[in-house]
PDB file of N, CA and C in Angstrom:
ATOM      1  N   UNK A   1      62.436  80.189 111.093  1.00  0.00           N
ATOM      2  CA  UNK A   1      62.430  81.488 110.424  1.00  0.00           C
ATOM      3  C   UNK A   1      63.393  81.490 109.229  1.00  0.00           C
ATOM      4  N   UNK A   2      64.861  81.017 109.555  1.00  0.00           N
ATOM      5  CA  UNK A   2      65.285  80.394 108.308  1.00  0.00           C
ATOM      6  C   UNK A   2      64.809  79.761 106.941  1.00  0.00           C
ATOM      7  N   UNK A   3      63.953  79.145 107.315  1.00  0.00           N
ATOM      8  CA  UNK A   3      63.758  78.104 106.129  1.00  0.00           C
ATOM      9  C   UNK A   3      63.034  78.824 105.453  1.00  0.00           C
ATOM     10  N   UNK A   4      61.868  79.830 106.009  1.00  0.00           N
ATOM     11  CA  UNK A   4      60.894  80.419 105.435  1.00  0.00           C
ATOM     12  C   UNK A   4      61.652  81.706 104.412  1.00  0.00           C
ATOM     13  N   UNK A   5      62.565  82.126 104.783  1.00  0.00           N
ATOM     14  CA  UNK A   5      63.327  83.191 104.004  1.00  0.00           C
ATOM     15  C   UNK A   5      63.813  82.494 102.914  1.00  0.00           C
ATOM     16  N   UNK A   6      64.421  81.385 103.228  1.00  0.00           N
ATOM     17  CA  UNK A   6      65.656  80.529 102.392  1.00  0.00           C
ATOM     18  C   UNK A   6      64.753  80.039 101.310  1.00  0.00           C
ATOM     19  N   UNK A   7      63.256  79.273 101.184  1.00  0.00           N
ATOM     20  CA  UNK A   7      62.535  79.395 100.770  1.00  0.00           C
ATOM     21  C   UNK A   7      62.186  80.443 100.155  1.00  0.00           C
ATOM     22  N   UNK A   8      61.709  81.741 100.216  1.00  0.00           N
ATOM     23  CA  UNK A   8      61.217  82.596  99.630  1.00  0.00           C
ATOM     24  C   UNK A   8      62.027  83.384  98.627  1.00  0.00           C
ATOM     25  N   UNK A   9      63.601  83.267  98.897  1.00  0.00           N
ATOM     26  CA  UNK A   9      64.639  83.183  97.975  1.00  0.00           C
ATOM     27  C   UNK A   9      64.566  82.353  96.892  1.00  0.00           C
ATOM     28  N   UNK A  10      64.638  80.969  97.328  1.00  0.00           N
ATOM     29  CA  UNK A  10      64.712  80.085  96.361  1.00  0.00           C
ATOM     30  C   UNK A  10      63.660  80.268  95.399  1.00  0.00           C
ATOM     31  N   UNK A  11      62.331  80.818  95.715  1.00  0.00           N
ATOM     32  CA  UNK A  11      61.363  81.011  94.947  1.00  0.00           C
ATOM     33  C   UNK A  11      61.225  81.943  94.034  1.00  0.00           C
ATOM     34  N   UNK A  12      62.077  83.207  94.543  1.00  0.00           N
ATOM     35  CA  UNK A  12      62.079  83.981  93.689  1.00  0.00           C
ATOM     36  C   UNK A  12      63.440  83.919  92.899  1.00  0.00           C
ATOM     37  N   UNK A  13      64.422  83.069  93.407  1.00  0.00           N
ATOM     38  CA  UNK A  13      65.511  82.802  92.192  1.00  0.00           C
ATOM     39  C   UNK A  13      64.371  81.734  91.247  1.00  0.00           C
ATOM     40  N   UNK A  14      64.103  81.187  91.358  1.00  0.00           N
ATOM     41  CA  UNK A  14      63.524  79.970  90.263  1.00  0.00           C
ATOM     42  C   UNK A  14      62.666  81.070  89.054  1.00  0.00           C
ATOM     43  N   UNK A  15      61.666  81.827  89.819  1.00  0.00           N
ATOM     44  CA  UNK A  15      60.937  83.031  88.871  1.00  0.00           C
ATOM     45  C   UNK A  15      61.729  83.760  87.840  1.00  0.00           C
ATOM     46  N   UNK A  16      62.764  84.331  88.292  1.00  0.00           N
ATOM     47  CA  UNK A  16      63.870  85.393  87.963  1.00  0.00           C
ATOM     48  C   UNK A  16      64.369  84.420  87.066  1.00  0.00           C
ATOM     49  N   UNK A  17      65.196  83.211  87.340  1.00  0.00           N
ATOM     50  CA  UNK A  17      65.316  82.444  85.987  1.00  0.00           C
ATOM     51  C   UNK A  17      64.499  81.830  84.743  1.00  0.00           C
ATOM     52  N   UNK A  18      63.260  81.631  85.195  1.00  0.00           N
ATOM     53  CA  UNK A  18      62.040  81.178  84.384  1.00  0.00           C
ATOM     54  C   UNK A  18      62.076  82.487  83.656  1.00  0.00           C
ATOM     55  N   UNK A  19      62.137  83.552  84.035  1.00  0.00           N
ATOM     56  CA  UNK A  19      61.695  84.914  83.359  1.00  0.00           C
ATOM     57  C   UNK A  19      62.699  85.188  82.373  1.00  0.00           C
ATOM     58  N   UNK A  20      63.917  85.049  82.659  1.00  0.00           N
ATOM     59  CA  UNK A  20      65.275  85.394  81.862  1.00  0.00           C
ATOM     60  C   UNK A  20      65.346  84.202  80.830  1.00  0.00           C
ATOM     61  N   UNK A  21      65.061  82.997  81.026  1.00  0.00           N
ATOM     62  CA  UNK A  21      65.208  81.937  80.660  1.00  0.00           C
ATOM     63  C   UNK A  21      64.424  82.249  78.900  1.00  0.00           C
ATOM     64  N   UNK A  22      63.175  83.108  78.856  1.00  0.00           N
ATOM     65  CA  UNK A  22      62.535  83.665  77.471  1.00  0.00           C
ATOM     66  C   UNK A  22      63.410  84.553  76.549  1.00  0.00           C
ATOM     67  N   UNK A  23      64.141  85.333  77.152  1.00  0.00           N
ATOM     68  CA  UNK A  23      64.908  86.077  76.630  1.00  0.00           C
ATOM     69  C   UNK A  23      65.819  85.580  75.540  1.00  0.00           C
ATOM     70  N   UNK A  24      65.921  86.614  73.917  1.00  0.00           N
ATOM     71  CA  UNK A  24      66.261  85.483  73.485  1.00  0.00           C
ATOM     72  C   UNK A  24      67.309  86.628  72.033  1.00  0.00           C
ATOM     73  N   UNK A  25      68.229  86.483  71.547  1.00  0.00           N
ATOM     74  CA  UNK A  25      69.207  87.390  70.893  1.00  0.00           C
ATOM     75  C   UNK A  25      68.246  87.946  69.532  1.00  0.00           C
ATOM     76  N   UNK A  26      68.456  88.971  68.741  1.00  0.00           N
ATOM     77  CA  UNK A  26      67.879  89.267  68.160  1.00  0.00           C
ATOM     78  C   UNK A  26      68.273  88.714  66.671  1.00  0.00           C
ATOM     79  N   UNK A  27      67.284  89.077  65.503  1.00  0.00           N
ATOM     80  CA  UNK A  27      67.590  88.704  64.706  1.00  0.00           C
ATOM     81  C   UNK A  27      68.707  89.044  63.833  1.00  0.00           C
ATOM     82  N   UNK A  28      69.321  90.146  64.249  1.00  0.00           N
ATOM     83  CA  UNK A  28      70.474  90.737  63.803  1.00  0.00           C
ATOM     84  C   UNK A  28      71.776  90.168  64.350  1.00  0.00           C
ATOM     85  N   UNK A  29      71.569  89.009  65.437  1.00  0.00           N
ATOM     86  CA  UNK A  29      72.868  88.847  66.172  1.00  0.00           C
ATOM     87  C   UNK A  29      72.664  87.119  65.278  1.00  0.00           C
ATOM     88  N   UNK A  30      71.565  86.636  65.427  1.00  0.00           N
ATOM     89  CA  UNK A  30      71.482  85.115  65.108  1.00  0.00           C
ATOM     90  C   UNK A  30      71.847  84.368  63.047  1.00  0.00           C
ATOM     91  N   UNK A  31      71.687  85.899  62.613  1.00  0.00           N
ATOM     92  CA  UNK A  31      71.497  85.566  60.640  1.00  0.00           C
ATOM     93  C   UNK A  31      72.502  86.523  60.621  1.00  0.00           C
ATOM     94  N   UNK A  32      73.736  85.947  60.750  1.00  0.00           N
ATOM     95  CA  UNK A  32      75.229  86.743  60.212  1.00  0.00           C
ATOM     96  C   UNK A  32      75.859  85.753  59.306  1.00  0.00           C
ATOM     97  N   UNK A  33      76.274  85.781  58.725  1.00  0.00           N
ATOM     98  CA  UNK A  33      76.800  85.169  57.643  1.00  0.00           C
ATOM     99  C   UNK A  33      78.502  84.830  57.846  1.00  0.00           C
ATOM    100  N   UNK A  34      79.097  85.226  59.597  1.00  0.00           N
ATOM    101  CA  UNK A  34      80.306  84.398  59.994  1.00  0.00           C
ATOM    102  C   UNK A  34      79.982  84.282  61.381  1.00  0.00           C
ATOM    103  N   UNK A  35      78.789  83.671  61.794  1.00  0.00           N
ATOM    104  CA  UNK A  35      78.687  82.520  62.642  1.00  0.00           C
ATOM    105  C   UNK A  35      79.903  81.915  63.132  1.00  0.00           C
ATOM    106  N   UNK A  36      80.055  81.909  64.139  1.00  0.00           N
ATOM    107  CA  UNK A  36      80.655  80.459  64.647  1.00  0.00           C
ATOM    108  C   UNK A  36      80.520  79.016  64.625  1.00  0.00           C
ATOM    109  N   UNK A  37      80.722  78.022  64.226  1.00  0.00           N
ATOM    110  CA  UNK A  37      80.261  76.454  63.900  1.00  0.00           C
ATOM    111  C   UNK A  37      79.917  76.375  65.164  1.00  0.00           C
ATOM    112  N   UNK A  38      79.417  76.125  65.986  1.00  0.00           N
ATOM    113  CA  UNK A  38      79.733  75.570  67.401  1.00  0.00           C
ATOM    114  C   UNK A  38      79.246  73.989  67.516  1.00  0.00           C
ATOM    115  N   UNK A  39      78.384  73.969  66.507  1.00  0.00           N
ATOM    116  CA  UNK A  39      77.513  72.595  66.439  1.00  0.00           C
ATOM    117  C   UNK A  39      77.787  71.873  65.745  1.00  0.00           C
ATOM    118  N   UNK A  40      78.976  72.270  64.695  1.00  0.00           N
ATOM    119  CA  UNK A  40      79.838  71.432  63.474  1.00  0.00           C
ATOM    120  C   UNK A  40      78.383  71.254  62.550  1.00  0.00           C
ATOM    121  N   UNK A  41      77.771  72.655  62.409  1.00  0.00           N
ATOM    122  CA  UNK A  41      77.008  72.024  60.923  1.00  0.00           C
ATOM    123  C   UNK A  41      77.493  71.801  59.984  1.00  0.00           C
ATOM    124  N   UNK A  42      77.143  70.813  58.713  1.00  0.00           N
ATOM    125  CA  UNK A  42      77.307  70.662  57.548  1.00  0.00           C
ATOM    126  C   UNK A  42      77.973  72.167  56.771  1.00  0.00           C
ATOM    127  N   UNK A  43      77.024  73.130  56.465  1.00  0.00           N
ATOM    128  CA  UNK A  43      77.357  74.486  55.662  1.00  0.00           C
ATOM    129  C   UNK A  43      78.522  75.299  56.361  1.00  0.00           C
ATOM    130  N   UNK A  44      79.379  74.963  56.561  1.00  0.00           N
ATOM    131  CA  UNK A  44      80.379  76.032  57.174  1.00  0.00           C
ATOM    132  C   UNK A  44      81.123  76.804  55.634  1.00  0.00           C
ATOM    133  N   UNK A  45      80.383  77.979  55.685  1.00  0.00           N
ATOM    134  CA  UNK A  45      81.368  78.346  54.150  1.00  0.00           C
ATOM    135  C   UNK A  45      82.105  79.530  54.709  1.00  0.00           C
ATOM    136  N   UNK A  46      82.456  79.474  56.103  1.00  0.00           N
ATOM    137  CA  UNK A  46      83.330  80.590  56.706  1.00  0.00           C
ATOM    138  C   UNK A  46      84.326  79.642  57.186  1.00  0.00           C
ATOM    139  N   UNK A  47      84.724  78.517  56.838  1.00  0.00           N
ATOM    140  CA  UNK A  47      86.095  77.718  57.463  1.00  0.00           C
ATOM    141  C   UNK A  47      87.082  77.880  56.034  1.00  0.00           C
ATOM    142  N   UNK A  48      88.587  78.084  56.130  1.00  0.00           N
ATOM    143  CA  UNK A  48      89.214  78.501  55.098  1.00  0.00           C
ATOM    144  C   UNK A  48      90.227  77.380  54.976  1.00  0.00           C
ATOM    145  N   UNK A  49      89.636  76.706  54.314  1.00  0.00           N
ATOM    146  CA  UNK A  49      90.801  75.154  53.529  1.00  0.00           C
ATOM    147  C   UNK A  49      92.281  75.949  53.467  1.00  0.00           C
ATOM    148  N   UNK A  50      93.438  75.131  53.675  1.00  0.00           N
ATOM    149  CA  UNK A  50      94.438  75.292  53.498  1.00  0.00           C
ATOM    150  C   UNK A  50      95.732  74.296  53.448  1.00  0.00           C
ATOM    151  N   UNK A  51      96.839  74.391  53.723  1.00  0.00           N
ATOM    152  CA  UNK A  51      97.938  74.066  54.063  1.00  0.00           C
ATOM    153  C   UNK A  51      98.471  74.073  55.432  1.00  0.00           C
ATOM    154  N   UNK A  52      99.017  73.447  56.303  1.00  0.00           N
ATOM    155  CA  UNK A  52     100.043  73.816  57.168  1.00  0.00           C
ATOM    156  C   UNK A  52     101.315  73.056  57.004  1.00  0.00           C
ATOM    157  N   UNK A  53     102.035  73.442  57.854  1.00  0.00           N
ATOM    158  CA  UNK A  53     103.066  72.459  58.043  1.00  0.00           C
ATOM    159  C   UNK A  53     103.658  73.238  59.360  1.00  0.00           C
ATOM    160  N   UNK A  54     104.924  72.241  59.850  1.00  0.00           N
ATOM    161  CA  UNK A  54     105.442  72.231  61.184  1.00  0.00           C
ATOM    162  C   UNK A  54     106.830  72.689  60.865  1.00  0.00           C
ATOM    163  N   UNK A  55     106.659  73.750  62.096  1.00  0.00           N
ATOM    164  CA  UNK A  55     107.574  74.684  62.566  1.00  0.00           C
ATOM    165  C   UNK A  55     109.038  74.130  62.754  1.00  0.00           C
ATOM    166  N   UNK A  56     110.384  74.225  62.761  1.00  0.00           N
ATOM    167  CA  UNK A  56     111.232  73.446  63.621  1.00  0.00           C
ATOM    168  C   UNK A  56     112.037  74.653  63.781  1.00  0.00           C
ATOM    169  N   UNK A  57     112.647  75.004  64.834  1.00  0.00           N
ATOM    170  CA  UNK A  57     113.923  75.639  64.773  1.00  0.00           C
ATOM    171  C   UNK A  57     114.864  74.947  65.796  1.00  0.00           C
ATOM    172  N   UNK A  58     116.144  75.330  65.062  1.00  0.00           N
ATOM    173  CA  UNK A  58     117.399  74.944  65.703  1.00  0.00           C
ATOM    174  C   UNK A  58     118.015  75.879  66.205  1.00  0.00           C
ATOM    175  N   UNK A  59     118.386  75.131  67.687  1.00  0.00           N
ATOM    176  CA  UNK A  59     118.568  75.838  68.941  1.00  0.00           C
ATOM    177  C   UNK A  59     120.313  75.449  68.554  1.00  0.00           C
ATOM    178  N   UNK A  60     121.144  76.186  68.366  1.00  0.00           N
ATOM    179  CA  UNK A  60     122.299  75.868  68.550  1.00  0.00           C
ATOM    180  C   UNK A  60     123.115  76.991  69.593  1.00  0.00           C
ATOM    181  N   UNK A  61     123.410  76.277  70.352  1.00  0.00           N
ATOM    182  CA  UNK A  61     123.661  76.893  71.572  1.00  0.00           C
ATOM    183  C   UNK A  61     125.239  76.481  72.192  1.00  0.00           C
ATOM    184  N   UNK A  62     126.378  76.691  70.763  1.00  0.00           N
ATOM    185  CA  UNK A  62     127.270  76.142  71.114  1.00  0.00           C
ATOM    186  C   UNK A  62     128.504  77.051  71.489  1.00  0.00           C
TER     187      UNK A  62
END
């Protein structure tokens, strides 16, 4: 009797994901013009060239 439930779960989780799995962001969320790179494309014209340099402070603790 188990298996047959545990089964009929599993079947309808697999559906429920197949179904969600189409779902898909709209065109207003996907053509923004500050994207995130996530894929390191080539065109990133939202990364901002710069400078850094390193911090130091002195701990004088005398």
């Amino acid at each position: 009797m188990n298996s047959i439930v545990f089964g009929l779960l599993a079947v309808l989780s697999l559906y429920a994901f197949f179904k969600l799995a189409k779902v898909k962001a709209s065109s207003k969320q996907l053509n923004r013009n500050n994207r995130i790179n996530r894929f390191g494309d080539k065109n990133s014209d939202n990364i901002i060239e710069g400078e850094s340099e390193e911090v130091v402070e002195d701990n004088d603790d005398k």
